[in-house]
PDB file of N, CA and C in Angstrom:
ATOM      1  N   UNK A   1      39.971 -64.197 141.325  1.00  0.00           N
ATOM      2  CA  UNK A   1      40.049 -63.822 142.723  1.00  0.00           C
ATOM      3  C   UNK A   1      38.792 -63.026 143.083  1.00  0.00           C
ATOM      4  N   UNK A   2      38.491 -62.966 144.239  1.00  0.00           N
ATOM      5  CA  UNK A   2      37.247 -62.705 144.617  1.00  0.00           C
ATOM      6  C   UNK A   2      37.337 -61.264 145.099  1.00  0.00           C
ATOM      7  N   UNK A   3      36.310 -60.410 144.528  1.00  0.00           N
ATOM      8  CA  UNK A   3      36.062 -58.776 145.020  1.00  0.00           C
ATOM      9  C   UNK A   3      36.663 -58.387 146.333  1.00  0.00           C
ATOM     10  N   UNK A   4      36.409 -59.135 147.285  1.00  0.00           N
ATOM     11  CA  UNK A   4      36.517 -59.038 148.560  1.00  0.00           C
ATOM     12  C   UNK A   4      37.773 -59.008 148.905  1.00  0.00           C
ATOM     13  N   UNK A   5      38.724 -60.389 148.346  1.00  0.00           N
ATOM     14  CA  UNK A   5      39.837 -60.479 148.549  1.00  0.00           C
ATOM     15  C   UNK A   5      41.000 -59.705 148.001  1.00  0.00           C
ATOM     16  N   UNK A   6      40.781 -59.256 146.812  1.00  0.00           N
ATOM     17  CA  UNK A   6      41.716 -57.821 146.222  1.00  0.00           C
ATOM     18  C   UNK A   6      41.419 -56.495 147.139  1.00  0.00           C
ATOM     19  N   UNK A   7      40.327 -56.173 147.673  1.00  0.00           N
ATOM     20  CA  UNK A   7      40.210 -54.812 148.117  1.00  0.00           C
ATOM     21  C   UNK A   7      40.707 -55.490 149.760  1.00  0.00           C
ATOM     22  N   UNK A   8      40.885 -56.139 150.364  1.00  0.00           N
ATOM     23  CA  UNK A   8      41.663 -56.553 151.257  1.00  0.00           C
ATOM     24  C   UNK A   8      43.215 -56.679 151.151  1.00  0.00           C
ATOM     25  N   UNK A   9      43.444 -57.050 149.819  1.00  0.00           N
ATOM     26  CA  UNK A   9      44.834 -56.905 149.590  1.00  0.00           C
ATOM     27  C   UNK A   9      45.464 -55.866 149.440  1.00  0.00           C
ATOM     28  N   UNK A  10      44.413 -54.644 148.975  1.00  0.00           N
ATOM     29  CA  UNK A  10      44.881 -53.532 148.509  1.00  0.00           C
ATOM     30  C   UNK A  10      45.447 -52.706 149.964  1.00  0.00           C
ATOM     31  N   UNK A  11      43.792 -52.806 150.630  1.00  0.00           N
ATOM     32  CA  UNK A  11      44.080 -52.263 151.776  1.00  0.00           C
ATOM     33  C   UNK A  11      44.995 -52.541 152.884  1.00  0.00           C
ATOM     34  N   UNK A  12      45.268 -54.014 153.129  1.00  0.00           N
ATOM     35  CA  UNK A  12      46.478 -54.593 153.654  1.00  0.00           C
ATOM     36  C   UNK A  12      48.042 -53.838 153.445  1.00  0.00           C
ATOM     37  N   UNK A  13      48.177 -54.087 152.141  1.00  0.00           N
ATOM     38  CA  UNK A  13      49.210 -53.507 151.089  1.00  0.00           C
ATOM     39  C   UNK A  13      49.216 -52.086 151.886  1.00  0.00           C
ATOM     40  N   UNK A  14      48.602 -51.328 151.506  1.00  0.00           N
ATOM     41  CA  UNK A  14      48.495 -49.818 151.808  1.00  0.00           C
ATOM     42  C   UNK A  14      48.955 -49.127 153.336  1.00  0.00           C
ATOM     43  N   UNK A  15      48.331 -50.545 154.090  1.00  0.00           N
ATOM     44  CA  UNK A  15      48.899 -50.559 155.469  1.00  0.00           C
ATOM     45  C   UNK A  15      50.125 -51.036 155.941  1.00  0.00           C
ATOM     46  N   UNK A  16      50.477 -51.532 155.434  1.00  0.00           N
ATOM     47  CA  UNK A  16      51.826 -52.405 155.693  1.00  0.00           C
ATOM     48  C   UNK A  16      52.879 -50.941 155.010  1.00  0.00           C
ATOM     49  N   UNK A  17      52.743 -50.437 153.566  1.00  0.00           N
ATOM     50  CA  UNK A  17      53.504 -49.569 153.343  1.00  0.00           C
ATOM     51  C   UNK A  17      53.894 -48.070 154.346  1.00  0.00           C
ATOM     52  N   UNK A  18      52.350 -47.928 154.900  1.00  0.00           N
ATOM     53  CA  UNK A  18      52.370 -47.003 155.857  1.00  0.00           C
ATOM     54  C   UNK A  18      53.171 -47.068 157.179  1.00  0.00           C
ATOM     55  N   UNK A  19      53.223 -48.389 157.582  1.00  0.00           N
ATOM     56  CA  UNK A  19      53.542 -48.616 158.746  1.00  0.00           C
ATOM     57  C   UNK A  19      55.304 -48.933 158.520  1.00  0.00           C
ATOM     58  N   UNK A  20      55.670 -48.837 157.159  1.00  0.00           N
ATOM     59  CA  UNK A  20      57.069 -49.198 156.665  1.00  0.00           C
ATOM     60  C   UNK A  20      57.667 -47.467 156.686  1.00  0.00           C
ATOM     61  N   UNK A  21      57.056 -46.920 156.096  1.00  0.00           N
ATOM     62  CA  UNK A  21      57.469 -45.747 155.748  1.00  0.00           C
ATOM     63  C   UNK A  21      57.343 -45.084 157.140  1.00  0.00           C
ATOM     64  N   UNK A  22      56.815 -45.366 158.450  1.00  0.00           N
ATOM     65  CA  UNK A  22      56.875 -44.927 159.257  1.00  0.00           C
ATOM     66  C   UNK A  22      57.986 -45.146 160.280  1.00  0.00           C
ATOM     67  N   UNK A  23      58.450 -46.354 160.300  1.00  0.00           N
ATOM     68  CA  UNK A  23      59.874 -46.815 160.567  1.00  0.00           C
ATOM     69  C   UNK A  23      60.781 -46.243 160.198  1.00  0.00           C
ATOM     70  N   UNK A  24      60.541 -45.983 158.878  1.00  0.00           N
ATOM     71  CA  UNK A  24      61.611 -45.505 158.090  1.00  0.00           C
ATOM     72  C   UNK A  24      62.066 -43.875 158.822  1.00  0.00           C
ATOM     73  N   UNK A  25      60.885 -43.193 158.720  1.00  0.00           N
ATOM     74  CA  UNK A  25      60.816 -41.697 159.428  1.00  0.00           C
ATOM     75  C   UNK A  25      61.429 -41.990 160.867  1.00  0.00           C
ATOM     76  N   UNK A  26      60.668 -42.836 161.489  1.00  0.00           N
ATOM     77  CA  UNK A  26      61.988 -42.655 162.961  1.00  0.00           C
ATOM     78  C   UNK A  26      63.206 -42.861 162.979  1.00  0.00           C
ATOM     79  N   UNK A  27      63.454 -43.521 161.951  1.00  0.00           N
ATOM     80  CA  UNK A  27      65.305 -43.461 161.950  1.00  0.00           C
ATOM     81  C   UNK A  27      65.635 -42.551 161.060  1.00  0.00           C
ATOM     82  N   UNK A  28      65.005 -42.120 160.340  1.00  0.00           N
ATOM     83  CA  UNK A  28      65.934 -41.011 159.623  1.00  0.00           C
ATOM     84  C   UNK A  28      65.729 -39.651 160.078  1.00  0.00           C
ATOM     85  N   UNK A  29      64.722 -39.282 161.044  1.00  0.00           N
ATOM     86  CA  UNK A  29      64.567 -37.790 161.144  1.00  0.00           C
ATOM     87  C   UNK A  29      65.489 -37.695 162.397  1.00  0.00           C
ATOM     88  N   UNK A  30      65.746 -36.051 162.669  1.00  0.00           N
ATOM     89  CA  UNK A  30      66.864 -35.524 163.408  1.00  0.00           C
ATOM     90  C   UNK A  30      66.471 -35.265 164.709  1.00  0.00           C
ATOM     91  N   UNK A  31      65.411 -35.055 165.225  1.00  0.00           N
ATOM     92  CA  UNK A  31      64.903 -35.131 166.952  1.00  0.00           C
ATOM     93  C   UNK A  31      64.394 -35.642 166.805  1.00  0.00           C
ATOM     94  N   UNK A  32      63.352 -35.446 168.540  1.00  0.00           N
ATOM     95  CA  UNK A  32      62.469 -36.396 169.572  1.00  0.00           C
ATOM     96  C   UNK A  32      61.258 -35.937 168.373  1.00  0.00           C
ATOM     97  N   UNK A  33      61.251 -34.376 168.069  1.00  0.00           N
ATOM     98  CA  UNK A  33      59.835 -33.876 167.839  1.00  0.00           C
ATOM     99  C   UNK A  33      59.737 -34.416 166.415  1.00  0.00           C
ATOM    100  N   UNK A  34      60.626 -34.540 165.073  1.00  0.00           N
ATOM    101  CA  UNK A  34      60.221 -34.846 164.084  1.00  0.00           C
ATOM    102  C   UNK A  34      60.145 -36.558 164.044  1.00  0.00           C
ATOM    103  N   UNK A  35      60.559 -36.971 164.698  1.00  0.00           N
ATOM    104  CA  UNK A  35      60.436 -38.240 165.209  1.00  0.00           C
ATOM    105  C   UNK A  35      58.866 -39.229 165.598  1.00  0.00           C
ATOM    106  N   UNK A  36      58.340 -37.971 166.145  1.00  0.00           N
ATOM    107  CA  UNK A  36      56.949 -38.467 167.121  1.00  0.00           C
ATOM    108  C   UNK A  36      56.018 -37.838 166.175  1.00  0.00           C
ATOM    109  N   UNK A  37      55.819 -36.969 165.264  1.00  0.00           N
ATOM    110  CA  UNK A  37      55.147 -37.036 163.513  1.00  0.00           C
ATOM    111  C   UNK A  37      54.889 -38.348 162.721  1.00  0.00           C
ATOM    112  N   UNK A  38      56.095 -39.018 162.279  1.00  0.00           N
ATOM    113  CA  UNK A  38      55.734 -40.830 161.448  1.00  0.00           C
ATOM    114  C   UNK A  38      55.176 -41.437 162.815  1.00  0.00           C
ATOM    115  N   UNK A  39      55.282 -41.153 164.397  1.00  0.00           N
ATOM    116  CA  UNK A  39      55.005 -42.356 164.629  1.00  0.00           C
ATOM    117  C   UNK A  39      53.699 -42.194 164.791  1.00  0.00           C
ATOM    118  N   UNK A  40      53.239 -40.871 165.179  1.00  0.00           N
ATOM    119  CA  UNK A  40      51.879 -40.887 165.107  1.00  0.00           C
ATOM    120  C   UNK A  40      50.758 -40.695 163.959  1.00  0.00           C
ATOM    121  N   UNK A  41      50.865 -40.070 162.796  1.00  0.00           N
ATOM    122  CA  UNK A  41      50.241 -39.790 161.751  1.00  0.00           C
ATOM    123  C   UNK A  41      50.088 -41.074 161.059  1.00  0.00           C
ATOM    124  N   UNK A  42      51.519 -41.540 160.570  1.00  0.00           N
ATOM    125  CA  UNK A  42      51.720 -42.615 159.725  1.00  0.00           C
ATOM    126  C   UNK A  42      51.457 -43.828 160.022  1.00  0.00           C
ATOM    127  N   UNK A  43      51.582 -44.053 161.632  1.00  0.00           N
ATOM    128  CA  UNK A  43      51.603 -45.404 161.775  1.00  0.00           C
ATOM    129  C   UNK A  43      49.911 -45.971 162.135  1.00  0.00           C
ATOM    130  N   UNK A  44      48.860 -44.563 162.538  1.00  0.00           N
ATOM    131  CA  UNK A  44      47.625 -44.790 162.893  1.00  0.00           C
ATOM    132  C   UNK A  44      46.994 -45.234 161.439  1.00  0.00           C
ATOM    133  N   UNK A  45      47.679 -44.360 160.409  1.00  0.00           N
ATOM    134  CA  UNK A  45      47.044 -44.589 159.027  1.00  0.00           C
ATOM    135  C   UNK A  45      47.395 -46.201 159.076  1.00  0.00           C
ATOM    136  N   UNK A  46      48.637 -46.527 158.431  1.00  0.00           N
ATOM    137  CA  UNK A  46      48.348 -47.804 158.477  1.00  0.00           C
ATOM    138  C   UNK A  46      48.012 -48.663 159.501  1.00  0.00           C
ATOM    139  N   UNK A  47      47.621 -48.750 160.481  1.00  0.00           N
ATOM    140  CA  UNK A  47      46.901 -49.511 161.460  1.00  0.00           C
ATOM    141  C   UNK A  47      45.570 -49.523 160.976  1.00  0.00           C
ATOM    142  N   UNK A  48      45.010 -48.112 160.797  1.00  0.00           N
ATOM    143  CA  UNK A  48      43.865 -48.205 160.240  1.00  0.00           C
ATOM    144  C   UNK A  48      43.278 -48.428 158.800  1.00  0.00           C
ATOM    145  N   UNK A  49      44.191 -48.571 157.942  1.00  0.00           N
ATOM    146  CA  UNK A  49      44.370 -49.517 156.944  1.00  0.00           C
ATOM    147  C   UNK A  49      44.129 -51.026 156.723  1.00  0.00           C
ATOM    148  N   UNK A  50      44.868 -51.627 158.043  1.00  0.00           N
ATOM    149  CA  UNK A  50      45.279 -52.995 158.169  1.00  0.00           C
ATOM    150  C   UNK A  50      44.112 -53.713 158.969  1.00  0.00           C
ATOM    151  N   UNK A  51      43.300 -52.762 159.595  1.00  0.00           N
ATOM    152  CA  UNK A  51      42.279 -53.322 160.384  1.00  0.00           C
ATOM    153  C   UNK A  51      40.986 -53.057 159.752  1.00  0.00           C
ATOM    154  N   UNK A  52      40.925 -51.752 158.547  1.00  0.00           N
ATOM    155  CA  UNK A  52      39.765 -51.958 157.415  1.00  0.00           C
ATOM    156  C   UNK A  52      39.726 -52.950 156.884  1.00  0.00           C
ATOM    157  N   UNK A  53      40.794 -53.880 155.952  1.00  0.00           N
ATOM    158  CA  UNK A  53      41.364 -54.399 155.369  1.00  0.00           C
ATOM    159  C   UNK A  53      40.916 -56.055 156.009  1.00  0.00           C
ATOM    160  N   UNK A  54      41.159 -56.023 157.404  1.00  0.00           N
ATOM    161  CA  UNK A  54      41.091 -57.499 158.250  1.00  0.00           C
ATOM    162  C   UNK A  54      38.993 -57.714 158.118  1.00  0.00           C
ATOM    163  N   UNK A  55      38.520 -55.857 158.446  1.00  0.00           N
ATOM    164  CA  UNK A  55      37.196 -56.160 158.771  1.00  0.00           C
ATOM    165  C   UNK A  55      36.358 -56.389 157.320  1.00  0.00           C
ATOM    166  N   UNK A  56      36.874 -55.836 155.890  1.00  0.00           N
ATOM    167  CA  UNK A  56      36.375 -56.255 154.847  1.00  0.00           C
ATOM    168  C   UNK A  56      36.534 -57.986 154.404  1.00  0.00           C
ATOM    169  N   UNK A  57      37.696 -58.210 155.171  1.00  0.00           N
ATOM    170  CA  UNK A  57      37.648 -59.873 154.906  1.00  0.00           C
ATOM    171  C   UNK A  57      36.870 -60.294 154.987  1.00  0.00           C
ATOM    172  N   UNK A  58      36.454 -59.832 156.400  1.00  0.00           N
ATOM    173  CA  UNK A  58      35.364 -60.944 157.478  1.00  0.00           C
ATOM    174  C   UNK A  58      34.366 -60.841 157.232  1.00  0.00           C
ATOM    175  N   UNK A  59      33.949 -59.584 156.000  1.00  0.00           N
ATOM    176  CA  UNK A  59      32.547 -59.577 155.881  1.00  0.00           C
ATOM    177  C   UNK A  59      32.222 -58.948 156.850  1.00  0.00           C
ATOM    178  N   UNK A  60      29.870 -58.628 157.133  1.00  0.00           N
ATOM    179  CA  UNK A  60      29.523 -58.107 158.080  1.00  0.00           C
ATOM    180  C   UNK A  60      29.133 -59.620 159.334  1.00  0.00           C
ATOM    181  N   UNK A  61      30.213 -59.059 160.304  1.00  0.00           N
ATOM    182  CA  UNK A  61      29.764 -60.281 161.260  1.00  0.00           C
ATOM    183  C   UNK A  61      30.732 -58.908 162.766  1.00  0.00           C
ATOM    184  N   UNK A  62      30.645 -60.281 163.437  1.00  0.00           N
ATOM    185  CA  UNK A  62      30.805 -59.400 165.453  1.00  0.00           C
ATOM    186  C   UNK A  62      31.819 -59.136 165.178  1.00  0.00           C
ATOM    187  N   UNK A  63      32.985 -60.126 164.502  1.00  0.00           N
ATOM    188  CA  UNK A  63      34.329 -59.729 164.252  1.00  0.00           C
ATOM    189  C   UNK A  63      34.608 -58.341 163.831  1.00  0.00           C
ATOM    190  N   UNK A  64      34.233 -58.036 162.579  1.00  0.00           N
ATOM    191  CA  UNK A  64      34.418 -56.871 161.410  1.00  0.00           C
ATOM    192  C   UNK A  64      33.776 -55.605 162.192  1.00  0.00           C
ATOM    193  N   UNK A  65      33.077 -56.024 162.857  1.00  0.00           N
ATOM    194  CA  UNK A  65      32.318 -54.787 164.222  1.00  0.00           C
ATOM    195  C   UNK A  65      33.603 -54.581 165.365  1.00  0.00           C
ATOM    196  N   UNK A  66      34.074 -55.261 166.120  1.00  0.00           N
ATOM    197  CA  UNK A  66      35.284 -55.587 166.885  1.00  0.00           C
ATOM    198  C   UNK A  66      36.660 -54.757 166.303  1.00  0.00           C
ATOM    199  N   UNK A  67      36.481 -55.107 164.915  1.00  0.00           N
ATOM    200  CA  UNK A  67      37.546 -54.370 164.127  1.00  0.00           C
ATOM    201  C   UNK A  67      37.897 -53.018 163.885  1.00  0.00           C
ATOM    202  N   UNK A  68      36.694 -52.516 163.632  1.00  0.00           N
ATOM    203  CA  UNK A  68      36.009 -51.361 163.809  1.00  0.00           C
ATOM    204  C   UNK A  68      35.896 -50.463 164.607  1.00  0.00           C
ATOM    205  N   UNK A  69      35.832 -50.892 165.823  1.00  0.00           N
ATOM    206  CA  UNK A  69      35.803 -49.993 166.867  1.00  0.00           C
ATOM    207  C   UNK A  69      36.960 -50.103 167.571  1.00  0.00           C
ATOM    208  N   UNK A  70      37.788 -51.234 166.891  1.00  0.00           N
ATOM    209  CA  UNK A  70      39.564 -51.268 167.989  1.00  0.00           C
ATOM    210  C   UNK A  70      40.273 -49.968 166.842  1.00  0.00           C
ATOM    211  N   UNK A  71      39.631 -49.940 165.429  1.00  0.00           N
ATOM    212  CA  UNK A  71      40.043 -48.968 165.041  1.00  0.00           C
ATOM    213  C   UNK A  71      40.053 -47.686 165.138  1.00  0.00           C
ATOM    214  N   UNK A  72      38.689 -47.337 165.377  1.00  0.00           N
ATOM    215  CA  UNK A  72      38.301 -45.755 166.150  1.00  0.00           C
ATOM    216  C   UNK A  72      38.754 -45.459 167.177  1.00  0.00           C
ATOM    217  N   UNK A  73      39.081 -46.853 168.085  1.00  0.00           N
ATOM    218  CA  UNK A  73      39.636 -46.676 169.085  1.00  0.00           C
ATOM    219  C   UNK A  73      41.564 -46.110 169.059  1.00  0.00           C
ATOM    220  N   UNK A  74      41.821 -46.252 168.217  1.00  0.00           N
ATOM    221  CA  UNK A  74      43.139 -45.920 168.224  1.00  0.00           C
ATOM    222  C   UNK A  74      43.094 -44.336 166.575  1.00  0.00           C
ATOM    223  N   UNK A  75      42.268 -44.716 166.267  1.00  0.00           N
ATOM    224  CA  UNK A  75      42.447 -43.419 165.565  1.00  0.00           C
ATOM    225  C   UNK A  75      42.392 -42.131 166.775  1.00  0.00           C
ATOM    226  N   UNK A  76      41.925 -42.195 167.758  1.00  0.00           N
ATOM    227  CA  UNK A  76      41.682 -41.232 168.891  1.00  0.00           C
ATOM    228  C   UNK A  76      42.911 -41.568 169.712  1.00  0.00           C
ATOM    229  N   UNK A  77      42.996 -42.522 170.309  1.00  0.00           N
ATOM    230  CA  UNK A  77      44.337 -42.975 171.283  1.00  0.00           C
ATOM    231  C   UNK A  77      45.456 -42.405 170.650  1.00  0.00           C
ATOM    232  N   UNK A  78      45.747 -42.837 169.432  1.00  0.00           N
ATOM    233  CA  UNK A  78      47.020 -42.542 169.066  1.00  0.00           C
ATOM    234  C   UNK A  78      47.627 -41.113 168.876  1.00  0.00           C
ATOM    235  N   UNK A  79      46.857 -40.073 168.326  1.00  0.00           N
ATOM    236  CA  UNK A  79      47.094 -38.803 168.047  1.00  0.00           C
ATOM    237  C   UNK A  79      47.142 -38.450 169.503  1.00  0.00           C
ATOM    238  N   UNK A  80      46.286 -38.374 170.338  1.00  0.00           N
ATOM    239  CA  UNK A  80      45.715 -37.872 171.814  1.00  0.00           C
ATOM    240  C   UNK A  80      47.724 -38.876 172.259  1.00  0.00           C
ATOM    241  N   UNK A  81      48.098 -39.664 172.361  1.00  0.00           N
ATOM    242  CA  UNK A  81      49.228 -40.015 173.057  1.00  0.00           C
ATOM    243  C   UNK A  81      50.182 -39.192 172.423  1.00  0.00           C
ATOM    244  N   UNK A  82      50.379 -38.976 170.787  1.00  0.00           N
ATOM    245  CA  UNK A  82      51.490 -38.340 170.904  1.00  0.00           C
ATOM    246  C   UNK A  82      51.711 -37.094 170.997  1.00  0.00           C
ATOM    247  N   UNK A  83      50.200 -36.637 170.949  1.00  0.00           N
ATOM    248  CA  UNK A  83      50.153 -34.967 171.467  1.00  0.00           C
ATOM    249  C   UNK A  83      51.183 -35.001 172.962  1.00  0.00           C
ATOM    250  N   UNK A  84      50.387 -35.739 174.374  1.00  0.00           N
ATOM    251  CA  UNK A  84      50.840 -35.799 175.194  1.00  0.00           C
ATOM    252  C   UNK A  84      52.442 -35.999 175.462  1.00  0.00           C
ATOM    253  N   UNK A  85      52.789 -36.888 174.887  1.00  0.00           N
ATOM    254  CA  UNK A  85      54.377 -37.017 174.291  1.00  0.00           C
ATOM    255  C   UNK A  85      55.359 -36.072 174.592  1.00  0.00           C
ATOM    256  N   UNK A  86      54.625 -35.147 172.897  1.00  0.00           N
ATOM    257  CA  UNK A  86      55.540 -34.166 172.701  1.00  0.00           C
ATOM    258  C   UNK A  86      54.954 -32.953 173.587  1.00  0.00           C
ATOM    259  N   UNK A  87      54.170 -32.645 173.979  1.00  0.00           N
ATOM    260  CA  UNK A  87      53.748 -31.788 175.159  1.00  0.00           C
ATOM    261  C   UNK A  87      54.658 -31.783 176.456  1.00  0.00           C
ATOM    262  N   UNK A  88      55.047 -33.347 176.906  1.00  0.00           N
ATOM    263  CA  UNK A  88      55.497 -33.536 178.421  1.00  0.00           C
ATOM    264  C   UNK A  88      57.003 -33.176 177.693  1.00  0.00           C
ATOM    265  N   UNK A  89      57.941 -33.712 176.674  1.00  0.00           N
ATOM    266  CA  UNK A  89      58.705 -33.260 176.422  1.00  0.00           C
ATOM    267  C   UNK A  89      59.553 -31.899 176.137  1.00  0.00           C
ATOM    268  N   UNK A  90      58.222 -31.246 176.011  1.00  0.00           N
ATOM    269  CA  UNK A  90      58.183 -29.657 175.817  1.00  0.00           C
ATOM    270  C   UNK A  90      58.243 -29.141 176.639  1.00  0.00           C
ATOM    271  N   UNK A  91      57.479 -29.340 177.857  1.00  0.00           N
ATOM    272  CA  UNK A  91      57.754 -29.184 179.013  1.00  0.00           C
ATOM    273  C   UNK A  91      58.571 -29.476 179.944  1.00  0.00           C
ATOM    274  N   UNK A  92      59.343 -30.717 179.790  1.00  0.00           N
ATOM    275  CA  UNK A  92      60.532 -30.727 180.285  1.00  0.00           C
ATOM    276  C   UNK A  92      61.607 -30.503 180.075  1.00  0.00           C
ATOM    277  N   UNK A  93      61.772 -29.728 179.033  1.00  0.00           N
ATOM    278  CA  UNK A  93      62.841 -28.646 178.245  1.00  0.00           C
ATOM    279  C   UNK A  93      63.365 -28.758 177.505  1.00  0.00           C
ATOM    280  N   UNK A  94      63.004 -30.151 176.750  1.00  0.00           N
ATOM    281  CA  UNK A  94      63.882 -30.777 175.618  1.00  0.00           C
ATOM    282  C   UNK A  94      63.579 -29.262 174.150  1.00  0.00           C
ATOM    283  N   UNK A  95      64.358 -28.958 173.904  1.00  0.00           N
ATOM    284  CA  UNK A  95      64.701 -28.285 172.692  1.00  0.00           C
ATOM    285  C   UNK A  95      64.281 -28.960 171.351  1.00  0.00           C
ATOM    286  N   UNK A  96      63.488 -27.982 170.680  1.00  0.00           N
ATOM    287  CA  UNK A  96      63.166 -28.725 168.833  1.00  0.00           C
ATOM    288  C   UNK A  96      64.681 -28.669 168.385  1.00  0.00           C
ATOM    289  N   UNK A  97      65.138 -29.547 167.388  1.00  0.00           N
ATOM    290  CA  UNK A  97      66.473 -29.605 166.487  1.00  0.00           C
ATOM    291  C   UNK A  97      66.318 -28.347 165.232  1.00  0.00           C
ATOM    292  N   UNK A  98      67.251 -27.452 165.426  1.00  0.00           N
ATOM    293  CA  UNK A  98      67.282 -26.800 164.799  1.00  0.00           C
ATOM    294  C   UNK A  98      68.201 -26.428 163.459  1.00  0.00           C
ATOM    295  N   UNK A  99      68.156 -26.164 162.089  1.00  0.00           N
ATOM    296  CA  UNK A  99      69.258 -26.282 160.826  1.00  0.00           C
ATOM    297  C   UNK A  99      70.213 -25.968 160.907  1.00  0.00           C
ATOM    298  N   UNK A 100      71.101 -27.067 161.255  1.00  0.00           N
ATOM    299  CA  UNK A 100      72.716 -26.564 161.288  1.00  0.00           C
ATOM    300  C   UNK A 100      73.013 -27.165 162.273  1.00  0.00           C
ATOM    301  N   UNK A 101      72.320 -27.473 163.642  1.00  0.00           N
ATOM    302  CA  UNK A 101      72.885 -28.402 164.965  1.00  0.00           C
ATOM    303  C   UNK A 101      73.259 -29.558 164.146  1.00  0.00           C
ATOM    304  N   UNK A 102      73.993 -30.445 165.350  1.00  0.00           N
ATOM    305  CA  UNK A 102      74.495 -31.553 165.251  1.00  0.00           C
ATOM    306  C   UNK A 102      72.989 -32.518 164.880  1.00  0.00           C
ATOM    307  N   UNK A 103      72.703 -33.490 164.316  1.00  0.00           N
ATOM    308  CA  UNK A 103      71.369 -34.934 164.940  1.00  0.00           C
ATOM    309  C   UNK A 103      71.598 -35.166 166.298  1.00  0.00           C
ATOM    310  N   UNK A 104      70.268 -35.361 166.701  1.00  0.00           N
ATOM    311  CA  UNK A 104      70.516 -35.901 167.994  1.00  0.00           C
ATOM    312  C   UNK A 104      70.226 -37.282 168.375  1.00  0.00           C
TER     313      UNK A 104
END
């Protein structure tokens, strides 16, 4: 198998787990706020995993450039949205879950 194609697999792999384990965190955590943590940390990692991963395929070409910058582009988007998120939520009075309440 070819250099290229294992460190694509790896990185693929790596992304796909990230973006699993991030699913996983929204259904199992107990609020809005520990909730909006996997979706933003975890799920940018593997995105940005999965789109290293697509641009090492392709080699250096317009594509793997394209790839690249849809990635930077959401390494910034994504944190910057769920700041906002949990900010507007904060502000509209929703309460953090605290040890011992009910899940919400």
């Amino acid at each position: 198998m070819e250099t290229r194609a294992i460190i694509t697999l790896v990185l693929l792999g790596i992304g796909c787990f990230f973006i699993v384990v991030a699913s996983v965190g929204i259904i199992r955590f107990p609020d809005f706020y520990t909730r909006v943590h996997p979706a933003g940390k975890t799920d940018t990692m593997g995105q940005a995993a999965v789109l290293i991963g697509l641009a090492v395929y392709e080699g250096l070409s317009l594509v793997s450039v394209k790839l690249v910058i849809i990635m930077l582009f959401l390494a910034i988007a994504n944190p910057t949205a769920t700041h906002a998120l949990a900010k507007a939520a904060y502000v509209a009075g929703l309460r953090p879950w605290r040890k011992g309440e009910p899940r919400r």
